[in-house]
Protein backbone atom coordinates (compact mmCIF):
# COMPACT_ATOMS: atom_id res chain seq x y z
CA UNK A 1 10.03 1.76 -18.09
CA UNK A 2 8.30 4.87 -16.27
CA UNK A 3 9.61 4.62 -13.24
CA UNK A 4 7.56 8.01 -11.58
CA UNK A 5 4.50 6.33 -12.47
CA UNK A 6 5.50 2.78 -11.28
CA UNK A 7 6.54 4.52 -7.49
CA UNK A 8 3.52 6.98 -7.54
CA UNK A 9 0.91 3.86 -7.99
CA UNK A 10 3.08 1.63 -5.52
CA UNK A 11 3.00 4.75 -2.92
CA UNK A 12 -0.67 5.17 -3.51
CA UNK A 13 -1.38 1.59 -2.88
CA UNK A 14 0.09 1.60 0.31
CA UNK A 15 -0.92 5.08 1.46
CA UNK A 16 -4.40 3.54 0.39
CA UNK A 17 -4.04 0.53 2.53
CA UNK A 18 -3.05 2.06 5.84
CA UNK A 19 -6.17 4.60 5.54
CA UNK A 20 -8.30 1.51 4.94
CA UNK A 21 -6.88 -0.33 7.77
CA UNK A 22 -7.06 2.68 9.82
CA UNK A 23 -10.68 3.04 9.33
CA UNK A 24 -11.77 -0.61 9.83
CA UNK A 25 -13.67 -0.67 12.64
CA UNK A 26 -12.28 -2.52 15.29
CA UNK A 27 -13.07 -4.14 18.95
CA UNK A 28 -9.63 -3.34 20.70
CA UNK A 29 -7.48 -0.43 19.92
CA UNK A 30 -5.09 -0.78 17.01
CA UNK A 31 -1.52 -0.92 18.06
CA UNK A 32 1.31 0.69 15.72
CA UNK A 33 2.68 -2.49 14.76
CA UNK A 34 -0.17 -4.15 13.57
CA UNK A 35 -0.73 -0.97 11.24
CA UNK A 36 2.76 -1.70 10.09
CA UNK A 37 2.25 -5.21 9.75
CA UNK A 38 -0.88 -4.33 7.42
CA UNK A 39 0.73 -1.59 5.09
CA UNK A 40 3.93 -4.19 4.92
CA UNK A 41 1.64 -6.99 4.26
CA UNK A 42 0.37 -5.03 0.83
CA UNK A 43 3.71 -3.62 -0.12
CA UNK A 44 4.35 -6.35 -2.27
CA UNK A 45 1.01 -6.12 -4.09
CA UNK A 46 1.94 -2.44 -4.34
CA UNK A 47 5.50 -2.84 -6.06
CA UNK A 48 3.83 -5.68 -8.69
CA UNK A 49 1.33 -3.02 -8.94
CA UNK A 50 3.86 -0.10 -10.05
CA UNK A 51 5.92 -2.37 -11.92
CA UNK A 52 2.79 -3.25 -14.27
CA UNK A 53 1.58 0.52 -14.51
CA UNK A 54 4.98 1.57 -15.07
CA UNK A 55 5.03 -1.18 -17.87
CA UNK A 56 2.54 -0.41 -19.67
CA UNK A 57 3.14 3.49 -19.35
């Protein structure tokens, strides 16, 4: 398994997600925690993500 690959896709998955959820237009300010909430509510997504790039790497 290609481990590099399978961390550089999960990192870019979430670095991906908290610039989207940053830029979502939104009615109230954003709070800190909810922008953690978001980037640890894809993490998982991220790490299935790197796990299947790195598998078929």
């Amino acid at each position: 398994m290609n481990w590099p690959a399978g961390l550089f896709a999960a990192g870019l998955w979430v670095l991906l997600s908290a610039v989207w959820a940053t830029l979502q237009p939104s009615l109230y300010p954003v709070s800190t925690a909810r922008l953690a909430g978001r980037v640890f509510r894809d993490l998982a997504p991220a790490l299935l993500l790197g796990l299947l790039v790195a598998r078929l790497a």
